[in-house]
N, C-alpha and C. Protein backbone atom coordinates (compact mmCIF):
# COMPACT_ATOMS: atom_id res chain seq x y z
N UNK A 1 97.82 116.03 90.67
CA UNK A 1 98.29 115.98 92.02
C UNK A 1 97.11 115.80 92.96
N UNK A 2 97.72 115.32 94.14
CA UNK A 2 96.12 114.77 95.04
C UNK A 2 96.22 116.56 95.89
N UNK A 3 94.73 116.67 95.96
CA UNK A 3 94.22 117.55 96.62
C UNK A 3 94.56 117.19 98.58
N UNK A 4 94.13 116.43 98.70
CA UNK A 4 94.18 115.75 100.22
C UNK A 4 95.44 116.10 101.18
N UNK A 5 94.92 116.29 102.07
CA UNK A 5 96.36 116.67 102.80
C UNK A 5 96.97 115.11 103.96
N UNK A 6 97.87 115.18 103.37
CA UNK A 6 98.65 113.37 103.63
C UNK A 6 99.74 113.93 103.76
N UNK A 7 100.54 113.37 104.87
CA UNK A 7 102.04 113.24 104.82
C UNK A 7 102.90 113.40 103.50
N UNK A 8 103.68 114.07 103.31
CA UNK A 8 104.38 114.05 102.11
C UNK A 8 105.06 112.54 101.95
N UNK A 9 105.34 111.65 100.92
CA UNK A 9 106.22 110.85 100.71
C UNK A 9 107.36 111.14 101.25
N UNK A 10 107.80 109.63 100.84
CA UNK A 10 109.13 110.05 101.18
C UNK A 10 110.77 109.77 100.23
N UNK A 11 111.26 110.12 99.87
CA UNK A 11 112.35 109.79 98.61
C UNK A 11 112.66 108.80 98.32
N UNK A 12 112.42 107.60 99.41
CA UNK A 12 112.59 105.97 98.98
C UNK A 12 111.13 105.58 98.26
N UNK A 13 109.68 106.35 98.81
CA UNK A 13 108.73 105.70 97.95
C UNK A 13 109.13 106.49 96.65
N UNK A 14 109.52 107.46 96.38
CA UNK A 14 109.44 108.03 94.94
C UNK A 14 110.36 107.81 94.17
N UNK A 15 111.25 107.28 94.38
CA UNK A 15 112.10 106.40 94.04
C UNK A 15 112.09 105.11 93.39
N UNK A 16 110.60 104.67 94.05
CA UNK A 16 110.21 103.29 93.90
C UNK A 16 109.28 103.60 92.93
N UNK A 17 108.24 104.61 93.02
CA UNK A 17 107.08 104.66 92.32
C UNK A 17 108.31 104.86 90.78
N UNK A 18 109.63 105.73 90.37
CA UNK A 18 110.39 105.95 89.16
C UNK A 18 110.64 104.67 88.70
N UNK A 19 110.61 103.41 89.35
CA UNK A 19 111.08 102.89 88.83
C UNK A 19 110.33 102.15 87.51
N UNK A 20 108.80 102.65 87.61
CA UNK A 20 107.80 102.55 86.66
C UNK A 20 108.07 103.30 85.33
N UNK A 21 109.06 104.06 85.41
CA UNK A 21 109.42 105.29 84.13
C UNK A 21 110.44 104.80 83.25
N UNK A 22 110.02 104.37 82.33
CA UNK A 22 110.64 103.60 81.20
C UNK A 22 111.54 104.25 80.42
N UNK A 23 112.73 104.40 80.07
CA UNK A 23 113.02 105.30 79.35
C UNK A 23 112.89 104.44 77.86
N UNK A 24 111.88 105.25 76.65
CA UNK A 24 111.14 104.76 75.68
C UNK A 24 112.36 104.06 74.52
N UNK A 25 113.52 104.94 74.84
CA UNK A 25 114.50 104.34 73.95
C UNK A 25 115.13 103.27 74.03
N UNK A 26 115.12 102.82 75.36
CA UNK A 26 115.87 101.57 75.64
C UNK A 26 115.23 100.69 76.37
N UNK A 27 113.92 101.12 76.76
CA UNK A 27 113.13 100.11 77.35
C UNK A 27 113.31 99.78 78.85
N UNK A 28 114.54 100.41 79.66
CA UNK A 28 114.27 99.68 81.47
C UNK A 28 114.42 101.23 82.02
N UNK A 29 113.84 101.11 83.15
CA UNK A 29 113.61 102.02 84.12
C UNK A 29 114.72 103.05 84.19
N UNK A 30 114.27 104.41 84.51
CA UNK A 30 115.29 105.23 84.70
C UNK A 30 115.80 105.16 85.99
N UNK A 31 115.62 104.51 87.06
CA UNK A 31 116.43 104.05 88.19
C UNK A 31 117.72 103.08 88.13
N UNK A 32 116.95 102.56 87.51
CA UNK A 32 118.15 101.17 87.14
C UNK A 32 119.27 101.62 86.02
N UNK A 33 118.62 102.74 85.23
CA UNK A 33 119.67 103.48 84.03
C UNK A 33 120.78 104.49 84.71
N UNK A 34 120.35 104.51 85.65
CA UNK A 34 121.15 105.72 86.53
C UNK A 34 120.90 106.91 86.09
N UNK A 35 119.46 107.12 85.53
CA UNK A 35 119.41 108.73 85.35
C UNK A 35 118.58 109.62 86.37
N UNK A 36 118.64 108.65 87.60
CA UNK A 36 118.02 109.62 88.62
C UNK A 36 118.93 110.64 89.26
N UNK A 37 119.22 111.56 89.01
CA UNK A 37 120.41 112.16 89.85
C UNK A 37 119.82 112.51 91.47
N UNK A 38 118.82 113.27 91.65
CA UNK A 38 118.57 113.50 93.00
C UNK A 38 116.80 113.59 93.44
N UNK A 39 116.26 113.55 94.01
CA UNK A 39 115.00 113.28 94.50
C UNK A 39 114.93 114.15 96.03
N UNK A 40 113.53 114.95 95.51
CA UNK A 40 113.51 115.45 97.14
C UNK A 40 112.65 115.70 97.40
N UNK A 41 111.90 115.40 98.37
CA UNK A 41 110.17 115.58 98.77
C UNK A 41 110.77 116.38 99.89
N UNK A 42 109.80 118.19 100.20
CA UNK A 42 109.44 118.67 100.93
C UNK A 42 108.58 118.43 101.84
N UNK A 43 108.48 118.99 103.17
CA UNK A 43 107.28 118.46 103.93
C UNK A 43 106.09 118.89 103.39
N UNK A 44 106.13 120.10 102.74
CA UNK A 44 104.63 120.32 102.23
C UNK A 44 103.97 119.42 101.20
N UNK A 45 104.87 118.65 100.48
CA UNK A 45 104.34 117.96 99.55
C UNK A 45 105.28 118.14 97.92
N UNK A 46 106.39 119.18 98.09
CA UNK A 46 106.77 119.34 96.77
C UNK A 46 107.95 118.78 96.31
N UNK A 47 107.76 117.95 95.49
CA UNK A 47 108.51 117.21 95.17
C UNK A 47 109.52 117.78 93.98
N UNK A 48 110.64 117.12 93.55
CA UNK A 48 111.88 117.97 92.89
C UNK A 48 112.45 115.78 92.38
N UNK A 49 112.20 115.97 91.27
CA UNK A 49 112.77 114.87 90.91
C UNK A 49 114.05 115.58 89.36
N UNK A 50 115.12 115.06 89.64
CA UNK A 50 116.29 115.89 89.08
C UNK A 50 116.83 114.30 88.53
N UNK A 51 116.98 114.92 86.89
CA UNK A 51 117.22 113.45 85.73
C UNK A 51 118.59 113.97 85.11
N UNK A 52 119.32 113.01 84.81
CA UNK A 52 120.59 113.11 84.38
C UNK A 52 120.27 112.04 82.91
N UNK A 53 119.88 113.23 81.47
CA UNK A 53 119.59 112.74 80.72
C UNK A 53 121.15 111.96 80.43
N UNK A 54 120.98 110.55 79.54
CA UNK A 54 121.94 109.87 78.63
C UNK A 54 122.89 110.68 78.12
N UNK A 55 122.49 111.55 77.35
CA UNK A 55 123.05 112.39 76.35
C UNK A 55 122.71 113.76 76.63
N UNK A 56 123.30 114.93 76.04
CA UNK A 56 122.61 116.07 76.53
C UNK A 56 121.35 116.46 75.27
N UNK A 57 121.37 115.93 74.17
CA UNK A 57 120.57 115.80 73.17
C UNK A 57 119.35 115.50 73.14
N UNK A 58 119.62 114.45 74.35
CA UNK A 58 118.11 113.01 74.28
C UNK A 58 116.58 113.98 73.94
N UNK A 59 116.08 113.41 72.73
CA UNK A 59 115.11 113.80 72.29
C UNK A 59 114.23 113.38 73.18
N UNK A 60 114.53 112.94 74.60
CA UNK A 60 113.10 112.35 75.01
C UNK A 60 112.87 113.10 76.28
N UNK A 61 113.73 114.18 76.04
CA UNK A 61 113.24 114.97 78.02
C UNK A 61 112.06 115.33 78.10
N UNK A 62 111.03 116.11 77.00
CA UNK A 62 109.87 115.48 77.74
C UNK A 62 108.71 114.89 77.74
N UNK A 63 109.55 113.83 76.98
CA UNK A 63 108.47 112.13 77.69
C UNK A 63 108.87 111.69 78.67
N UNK A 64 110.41 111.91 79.16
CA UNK A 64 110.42 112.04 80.34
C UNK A 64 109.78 112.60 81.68
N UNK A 65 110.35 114.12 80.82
CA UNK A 65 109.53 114.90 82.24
C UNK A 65 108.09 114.68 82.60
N UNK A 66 107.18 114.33 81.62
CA UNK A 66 105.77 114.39 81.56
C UNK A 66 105.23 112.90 82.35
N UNK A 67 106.58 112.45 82.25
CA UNK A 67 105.80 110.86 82.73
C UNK A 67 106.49 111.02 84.34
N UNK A 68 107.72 111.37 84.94
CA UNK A 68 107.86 111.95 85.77
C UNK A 68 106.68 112.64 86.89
N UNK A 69 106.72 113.84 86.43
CA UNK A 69 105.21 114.33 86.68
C UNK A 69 103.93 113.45 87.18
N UNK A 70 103.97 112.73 86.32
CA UNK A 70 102.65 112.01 86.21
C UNK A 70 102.77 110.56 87.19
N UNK A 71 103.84 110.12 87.44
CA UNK A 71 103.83 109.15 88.08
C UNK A 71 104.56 109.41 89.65
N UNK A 72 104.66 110.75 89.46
CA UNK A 72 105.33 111.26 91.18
C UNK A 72 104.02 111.73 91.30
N UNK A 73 103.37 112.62 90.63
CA UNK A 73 102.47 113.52 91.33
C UNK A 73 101.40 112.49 91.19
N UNK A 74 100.86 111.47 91.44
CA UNK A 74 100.05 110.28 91.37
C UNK A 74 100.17 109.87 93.12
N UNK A 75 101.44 110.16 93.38
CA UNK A 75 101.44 109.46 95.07
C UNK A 75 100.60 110.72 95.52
N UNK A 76 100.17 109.65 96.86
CA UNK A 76 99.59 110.22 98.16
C UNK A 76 100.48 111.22 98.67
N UNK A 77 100.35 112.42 98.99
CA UNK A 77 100.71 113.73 99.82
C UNK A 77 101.70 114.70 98.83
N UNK A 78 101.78 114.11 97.04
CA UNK A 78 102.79 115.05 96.79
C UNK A 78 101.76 116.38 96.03
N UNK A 79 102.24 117.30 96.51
CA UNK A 79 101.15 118.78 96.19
C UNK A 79 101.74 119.30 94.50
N UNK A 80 103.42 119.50 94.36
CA UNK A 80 103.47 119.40 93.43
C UNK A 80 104.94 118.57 92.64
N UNK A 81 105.08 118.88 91.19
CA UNK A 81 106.07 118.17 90.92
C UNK A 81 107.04 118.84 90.09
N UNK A 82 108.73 119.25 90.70
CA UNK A 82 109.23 119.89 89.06
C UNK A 82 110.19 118.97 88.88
N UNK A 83 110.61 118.76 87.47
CA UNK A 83 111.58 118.09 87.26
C UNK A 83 112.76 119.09 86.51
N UNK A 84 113.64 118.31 86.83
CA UNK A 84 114.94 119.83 86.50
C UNK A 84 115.41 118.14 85.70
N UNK A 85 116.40 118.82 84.47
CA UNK A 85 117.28 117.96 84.02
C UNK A 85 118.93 118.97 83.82
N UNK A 86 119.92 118.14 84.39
CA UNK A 86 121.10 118.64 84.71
C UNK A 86 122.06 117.49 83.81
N UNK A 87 123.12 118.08 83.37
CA UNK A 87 124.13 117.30 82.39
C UNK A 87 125.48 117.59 83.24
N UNK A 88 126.12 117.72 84.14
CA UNK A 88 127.16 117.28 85.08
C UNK A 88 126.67 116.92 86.43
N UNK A 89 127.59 116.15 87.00
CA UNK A 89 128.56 115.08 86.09
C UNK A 89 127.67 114.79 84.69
N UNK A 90 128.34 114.22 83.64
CA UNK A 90 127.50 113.58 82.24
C UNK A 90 127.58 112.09 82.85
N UNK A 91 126.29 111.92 82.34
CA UNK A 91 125.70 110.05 82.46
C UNK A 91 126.70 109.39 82.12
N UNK A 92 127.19 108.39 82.54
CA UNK A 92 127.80 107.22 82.43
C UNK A 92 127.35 106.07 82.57
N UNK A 93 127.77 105.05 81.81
CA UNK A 93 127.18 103.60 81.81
C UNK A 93 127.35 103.17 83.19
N UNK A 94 128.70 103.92 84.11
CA UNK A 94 129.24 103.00 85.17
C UNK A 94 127.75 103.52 86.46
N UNK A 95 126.85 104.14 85.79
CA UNK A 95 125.59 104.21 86.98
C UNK A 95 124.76 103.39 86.88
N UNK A 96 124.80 102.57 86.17
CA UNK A 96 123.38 101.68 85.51
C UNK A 96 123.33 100.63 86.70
N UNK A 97 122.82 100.12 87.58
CA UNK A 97 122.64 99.13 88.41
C UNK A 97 122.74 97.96 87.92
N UNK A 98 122.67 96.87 88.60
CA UNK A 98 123.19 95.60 88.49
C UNK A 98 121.78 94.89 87.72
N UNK A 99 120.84 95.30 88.22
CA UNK A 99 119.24 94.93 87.60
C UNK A 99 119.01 95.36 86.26
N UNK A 100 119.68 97.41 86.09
CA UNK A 100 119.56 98.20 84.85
C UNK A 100 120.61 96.73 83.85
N UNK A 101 121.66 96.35 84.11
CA UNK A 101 122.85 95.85 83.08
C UNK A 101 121.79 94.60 82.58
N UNK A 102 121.24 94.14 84.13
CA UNK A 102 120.51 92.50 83.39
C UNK A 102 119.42 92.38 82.31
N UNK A 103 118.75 93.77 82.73
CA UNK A 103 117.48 94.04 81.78
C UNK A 103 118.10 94.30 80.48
N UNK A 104 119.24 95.27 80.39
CA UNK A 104 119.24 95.21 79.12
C UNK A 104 120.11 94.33 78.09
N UNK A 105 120.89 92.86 79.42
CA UNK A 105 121.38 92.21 78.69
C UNK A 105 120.20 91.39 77.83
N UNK A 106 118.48 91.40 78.60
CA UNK A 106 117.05 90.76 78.18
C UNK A 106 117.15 91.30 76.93
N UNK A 107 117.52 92.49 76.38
CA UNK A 107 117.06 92.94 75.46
C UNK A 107 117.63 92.67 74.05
């Protein structure tokens, strides 16, 4: 996390910076997969990024969480980072974005 004191982000950049977070099993972004459930930057800097794993199983929460972490707490002004993972509502395909469906029709 940056030491520096900067404006906190804001939930559209961290949003943007997720969309760098691959989920390893299927290869496209967890934005576009619809497993972002909620995002919230405090003014102090603390950020709360909340994942709505695939499955409640997914062996990958944390390569998730860790890359999470690592690519929120990378922006300018965030002090820290937790990630919570929540299973209701359960993931559905009908969240996957129009970009998430195309990428993985690429695949």
């Amino acid at each position: 996390m940056n030491d520096t004191a900067q404006p906190a982000p804001t939930t559209e950049l961290v949003l943007r910076a997720l969309h760098h977070l691959i989920d390893p099993e299927v290869g496209v972004n967890v934005v576009d997969l619809g497993m972002i459930a909620d995002v919230e930057v405090a003014p102090d800097g603390a950020a709360v990024v909340v994942i709505l794993p695939t499955t409640p199983g997914c062996p990958m929460h944390e390569v998730l969480a860790d890359g999470a972490r690592a690519i929120v707490g990378n922006l300018h002004g965030v002090t820290s980072v937790d990630v919570r993972f929540v299973y209701s509502p359960p993931w559905t395909p009908d969240r996957i974005t129009p970009g998430g469906r195309e990428a993985l029709n690429r695949r």
